[in-house]
Protein backbone atom coordinates (compact mmCIF):
# COMPACT_ATOMS: atom_id res chain seq x y z
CA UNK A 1 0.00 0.00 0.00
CA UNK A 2 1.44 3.73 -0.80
CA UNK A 3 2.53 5.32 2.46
CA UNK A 4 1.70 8.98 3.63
CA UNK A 5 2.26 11.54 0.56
CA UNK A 6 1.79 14.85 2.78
CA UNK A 7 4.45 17.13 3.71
CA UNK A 8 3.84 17.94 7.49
CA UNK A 9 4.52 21.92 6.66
CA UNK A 10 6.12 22.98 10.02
CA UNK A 11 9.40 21.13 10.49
CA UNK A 12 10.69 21.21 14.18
CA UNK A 13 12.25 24.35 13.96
CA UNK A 14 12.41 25.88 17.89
CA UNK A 15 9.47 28.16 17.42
CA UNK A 16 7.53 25.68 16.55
CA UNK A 17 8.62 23.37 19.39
CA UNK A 18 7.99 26.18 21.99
CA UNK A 19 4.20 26.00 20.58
CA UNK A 20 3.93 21.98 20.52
CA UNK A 21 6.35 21.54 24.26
CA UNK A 22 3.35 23.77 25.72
CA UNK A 23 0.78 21.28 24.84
CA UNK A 24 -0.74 18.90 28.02
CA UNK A 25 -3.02 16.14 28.33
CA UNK A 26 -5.62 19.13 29.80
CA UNK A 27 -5.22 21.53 27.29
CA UNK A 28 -5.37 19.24 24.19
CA UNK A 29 -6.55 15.58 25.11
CA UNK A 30 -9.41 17.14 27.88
CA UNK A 31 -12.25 15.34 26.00
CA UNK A 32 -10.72 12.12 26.42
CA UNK A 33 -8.85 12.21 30.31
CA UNK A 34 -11.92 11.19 31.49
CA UNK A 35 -12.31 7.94 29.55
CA UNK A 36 -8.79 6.63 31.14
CA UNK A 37 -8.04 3.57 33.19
CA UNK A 38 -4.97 3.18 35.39
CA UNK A 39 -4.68 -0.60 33.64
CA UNK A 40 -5.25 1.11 29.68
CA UNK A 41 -2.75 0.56 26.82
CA UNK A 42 -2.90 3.56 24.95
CA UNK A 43 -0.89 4.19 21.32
CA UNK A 44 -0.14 8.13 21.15
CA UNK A 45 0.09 8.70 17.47
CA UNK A 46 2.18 11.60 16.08
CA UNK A 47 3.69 11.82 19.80
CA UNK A 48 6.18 14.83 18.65
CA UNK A 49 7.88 15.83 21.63
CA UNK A 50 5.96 14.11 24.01
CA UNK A 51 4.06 16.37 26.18
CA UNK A 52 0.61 15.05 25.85
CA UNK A 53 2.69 11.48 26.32
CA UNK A 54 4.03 11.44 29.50
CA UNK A 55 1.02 13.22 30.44
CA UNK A 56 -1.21 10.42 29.34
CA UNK A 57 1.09 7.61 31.04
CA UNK A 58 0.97 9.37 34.56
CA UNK A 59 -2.80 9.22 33.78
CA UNK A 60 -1.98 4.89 33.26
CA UNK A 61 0.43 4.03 35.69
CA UNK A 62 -0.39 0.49 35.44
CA UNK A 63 -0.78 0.31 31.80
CA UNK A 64 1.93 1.27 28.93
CA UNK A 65 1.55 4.56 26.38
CA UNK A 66 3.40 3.62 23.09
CA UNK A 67 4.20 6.48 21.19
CA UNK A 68 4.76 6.85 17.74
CA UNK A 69 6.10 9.47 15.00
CA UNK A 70 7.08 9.54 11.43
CA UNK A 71 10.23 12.13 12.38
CA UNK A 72 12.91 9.76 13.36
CA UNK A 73 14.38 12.90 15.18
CA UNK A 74 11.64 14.18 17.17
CA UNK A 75 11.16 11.04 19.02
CA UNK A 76 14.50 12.21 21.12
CA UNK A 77 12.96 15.15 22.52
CA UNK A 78 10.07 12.83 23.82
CA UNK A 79 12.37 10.44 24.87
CA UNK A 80 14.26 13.33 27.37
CA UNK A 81 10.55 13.89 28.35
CA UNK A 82 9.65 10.56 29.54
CA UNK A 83 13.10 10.28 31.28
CA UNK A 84 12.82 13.86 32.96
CA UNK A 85 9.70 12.56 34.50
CA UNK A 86 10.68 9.29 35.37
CA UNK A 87 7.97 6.97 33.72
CA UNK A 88 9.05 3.39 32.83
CA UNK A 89 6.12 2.75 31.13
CA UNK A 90 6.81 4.97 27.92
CA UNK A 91 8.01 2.89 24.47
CA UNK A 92 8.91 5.02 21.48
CA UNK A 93 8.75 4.34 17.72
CA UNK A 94 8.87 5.32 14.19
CA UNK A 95 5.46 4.47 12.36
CA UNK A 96 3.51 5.78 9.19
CA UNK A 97 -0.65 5.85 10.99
CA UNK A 98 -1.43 4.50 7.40
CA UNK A 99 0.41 1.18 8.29
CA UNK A 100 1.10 0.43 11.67
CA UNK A 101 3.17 -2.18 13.18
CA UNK A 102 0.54 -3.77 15.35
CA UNK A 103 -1.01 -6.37 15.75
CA UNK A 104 -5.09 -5.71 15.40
CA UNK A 105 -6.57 -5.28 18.52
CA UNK A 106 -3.48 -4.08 20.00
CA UNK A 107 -4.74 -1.04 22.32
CA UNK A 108 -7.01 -0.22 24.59
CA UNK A 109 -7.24 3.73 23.18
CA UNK A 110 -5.44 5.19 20.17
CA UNK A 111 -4.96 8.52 20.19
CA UNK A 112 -4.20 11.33 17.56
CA UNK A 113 -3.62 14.79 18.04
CA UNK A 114 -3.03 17.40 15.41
CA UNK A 115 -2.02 14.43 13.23
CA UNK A 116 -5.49 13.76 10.69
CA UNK A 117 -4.50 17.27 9.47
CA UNK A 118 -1.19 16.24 8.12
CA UNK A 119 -1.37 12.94 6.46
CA UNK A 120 -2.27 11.81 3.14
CA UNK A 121 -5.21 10.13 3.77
CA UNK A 122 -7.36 10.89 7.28
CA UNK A 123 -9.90 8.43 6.57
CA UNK A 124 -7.25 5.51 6.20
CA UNK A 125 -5.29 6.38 8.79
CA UNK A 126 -8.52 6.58 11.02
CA UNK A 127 -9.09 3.04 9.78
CA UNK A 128 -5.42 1.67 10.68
CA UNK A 129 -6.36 3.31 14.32
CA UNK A 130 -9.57 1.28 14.26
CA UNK A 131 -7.74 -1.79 13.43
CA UNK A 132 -5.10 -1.53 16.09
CA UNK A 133 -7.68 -0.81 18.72
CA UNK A 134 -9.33 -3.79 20.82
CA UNK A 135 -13.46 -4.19 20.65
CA UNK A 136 -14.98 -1.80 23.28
CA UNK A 137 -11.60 0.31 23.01
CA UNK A 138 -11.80 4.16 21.85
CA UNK A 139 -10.44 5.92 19.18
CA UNK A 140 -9.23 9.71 19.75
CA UNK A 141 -8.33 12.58 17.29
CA UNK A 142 -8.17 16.52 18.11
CA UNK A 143 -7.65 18.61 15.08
CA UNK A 144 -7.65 22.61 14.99
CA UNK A 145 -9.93 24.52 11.84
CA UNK A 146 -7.59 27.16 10.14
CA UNK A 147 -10.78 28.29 8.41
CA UNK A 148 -12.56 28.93 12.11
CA UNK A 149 -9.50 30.01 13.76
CA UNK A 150 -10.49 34.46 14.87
CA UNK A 151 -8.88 37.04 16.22
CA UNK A 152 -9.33 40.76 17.13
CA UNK A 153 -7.89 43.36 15.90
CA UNK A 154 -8.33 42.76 12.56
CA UNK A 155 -4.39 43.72 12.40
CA UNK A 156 -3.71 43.94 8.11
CA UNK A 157 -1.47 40.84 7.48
CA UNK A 158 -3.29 38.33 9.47
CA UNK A 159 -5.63 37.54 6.55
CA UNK A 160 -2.95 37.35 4.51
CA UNK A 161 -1.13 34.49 6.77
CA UNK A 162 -4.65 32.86 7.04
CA UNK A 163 -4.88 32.29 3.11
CA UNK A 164 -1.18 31.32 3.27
CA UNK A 165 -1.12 28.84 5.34
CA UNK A 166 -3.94 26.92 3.63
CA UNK A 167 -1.91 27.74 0.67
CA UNK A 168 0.81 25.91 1.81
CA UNK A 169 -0.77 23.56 3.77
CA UNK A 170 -3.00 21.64 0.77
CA UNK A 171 -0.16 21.80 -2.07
CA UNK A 172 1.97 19.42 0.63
CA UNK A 173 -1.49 17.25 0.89
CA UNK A 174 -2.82 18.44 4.00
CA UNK A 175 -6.14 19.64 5.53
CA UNK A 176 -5.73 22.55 7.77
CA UNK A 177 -9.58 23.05 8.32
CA UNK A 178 -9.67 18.99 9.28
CA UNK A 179 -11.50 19.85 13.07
CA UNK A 180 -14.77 20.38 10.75
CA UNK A 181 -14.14 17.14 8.91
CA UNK A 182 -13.13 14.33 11.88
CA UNK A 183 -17.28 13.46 12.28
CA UNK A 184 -16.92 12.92 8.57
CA UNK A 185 -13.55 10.84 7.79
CA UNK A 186 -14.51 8.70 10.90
CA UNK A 187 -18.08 7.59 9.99
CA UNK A 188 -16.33 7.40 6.23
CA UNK A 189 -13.56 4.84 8.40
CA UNK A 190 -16.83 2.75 9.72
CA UNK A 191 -17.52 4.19 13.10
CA UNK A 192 -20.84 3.90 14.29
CA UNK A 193 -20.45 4.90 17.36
CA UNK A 194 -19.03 8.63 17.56
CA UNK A 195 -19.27 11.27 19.44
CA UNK A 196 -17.80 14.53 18.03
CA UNK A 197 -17.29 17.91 20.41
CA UNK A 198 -15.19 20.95 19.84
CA UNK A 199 -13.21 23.09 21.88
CA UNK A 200 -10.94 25.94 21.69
CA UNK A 201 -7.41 27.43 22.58
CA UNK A 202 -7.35 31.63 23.71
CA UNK A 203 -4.63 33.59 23.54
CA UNK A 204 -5.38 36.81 25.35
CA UNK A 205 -3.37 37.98 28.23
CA UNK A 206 -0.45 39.53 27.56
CA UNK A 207 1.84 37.04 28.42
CA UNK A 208 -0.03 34.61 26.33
CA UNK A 209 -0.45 37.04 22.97
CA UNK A 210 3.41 37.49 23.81
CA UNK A 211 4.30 34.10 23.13
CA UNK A 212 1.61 33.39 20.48
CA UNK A 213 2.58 36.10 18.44
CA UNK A 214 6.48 35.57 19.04
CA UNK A 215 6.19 31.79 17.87
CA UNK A 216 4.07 32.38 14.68
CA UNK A 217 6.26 35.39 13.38
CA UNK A 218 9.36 33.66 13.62
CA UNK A 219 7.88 30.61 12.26
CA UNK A 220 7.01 32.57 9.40
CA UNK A 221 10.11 33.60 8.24
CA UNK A 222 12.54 30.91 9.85
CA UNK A 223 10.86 27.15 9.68
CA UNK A 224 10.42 24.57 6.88
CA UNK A 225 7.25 26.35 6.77
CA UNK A 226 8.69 29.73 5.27
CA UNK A 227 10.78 27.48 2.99
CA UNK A 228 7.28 25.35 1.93
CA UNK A 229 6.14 28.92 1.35
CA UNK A 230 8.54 30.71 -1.22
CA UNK A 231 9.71 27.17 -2.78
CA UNK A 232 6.16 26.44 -3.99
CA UNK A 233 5.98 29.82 -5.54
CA UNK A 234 2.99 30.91 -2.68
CA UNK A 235 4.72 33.63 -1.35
CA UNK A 236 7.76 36.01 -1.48
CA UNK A 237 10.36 36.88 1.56
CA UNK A 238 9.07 40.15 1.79
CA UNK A 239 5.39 38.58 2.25
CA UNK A 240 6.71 36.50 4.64
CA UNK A 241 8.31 39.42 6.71
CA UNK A 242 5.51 41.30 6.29
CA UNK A 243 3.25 38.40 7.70
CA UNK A 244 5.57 38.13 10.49
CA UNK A 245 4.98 42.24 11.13
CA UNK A 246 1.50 41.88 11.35
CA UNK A 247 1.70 39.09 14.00
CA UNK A 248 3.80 41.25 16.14
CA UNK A 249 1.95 43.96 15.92
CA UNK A 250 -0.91 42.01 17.00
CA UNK A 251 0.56 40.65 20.19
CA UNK A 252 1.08 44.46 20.97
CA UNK A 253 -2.16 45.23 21.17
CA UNK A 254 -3.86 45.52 24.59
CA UNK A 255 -6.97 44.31 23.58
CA UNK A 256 -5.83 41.01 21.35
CA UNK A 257 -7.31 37.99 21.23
CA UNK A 258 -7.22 35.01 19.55
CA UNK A 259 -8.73 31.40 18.82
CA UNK A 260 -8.13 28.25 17.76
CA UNK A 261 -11.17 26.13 17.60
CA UNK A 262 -10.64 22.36 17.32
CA UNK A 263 -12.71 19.47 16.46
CA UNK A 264 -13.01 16.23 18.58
CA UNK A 265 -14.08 12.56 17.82
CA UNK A 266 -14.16 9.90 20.40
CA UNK A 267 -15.15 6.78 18.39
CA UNK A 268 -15.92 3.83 20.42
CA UNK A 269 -14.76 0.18 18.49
């Protein structure tokens, strides 16, 4: 079977670490903490550096998290994270979600986040995490909406990084507005039994529009992003440094805000 044909646009360029390190089980997996067991195998697809993780295997201390990436490198950094917090019950490993290396029935809970967005093809991957995941077991995937991300002041630029990004995003293969879709690509997978929430990440004091702002500029002009961006002809250096003004700009103003809505699917096997 062809593996995953998408080009995850970000890289792990620092600034975009500082955004993905931030991420925790309670501010990105909330909508499934509840559903843990102390006992539960869980399979952490697209672990990146591990966060959500460790997170998740303090949340099983008698079961095992096995997480998984297609970036060789950034399986390291979640390596030092499981370490740093001493967990034993942490395995790490390279895997494609379109063909994983498990047995069926392998897990009690498969988890995804931010992943569905980046891959090839969602709806097969969804069905690899079906496969892997025992009867009775859940399936997991949080995904932000580009399209429904909003913001205030409607700082000049912003729009423009808005239509860039899903610029860039779907000429690597990619769906950046995939929250809206995961009802969709999981019933499309064979799940009966779904149920699909949303909620959302605000960036609003000024600590927070500090950072937000800071990470996103820089990413602009510094990260395999900015190079997916004036390679494929979708924007020049001066857009991007103009881009990356606007965001600064924004996280100067008192009254900023921002959010990123994200959809949720908890699909019981």
């Amino acid at each position: 079977m062809p593996r995953d044909t998408a080009v995850y646009p970000h890289g792990h360029h620092e600034s975009v670490l500082r955004s993905h390190t931030w991420r925790t089980a309670a501010n990105s997996a909330g909508y499934l903490i509840g559903h843990l067991r102390p006992h539960m195998d869980v399979l952490d697809v697209g672990c990146g550096p591990g966060t959500i993780t460790a997170d998740l295997a303090e949340l099983v201390p008698d079961g095992r998290v096995t997480a998984v990436d297609s970036a060789p490198e950034i399986l390291d950094r979640a390596r030092a994270v499981a370490a740093g917090r001493g967990l034993a019950n942490v395995r790490f490993a390279v895997a494609d979600v379109h063909e994983l290396d498990y047995p069926d029935d392998s897990f009690c809970v498969v988890h995804a986040h931010q992943v569905l967005q980046h891959v090839g093809d969602p709806v097969r991957a969804l069905r690899e995490m079906r496969r892997v995941c025992r009867p009775g077991g859940l399936v997991a995937a949080r995904d932000a909406d580009y399209a429904a991300m909003t913001w205030y002041p409607a700082v000049p630029g912003l729009s423009d990084w808005a239509a860039l990004y899903q610029r860039v995003a779907r000429a690597g293969g990619g769906e950046p507005d995939a929250g809206r879709r995961l009802l969709s690509w999981a019933r499309r997978a064979g799940f009966t039994d779904v149920t699909a929430t949303t909620t959302a990440w605000c960036f609003a004091t000024p600590q927070e529009r500090e950072w937000w702002s800071g990470l996103w500029a820089e990413r602009t002009v510094a990260s395999a992003y900015a190079r997916l961006a004036v390679d494929g002809g979708h924007a020049t250096e001066d857009d991007l440094r103009r881009i990356a003004d606007a965001w600064r700009e924004w996280g100067r103003r008192e009254d900023g805000w921002f959010a990123v809505l994200h959809g949720e699917v908890l699909c019981r096997t």
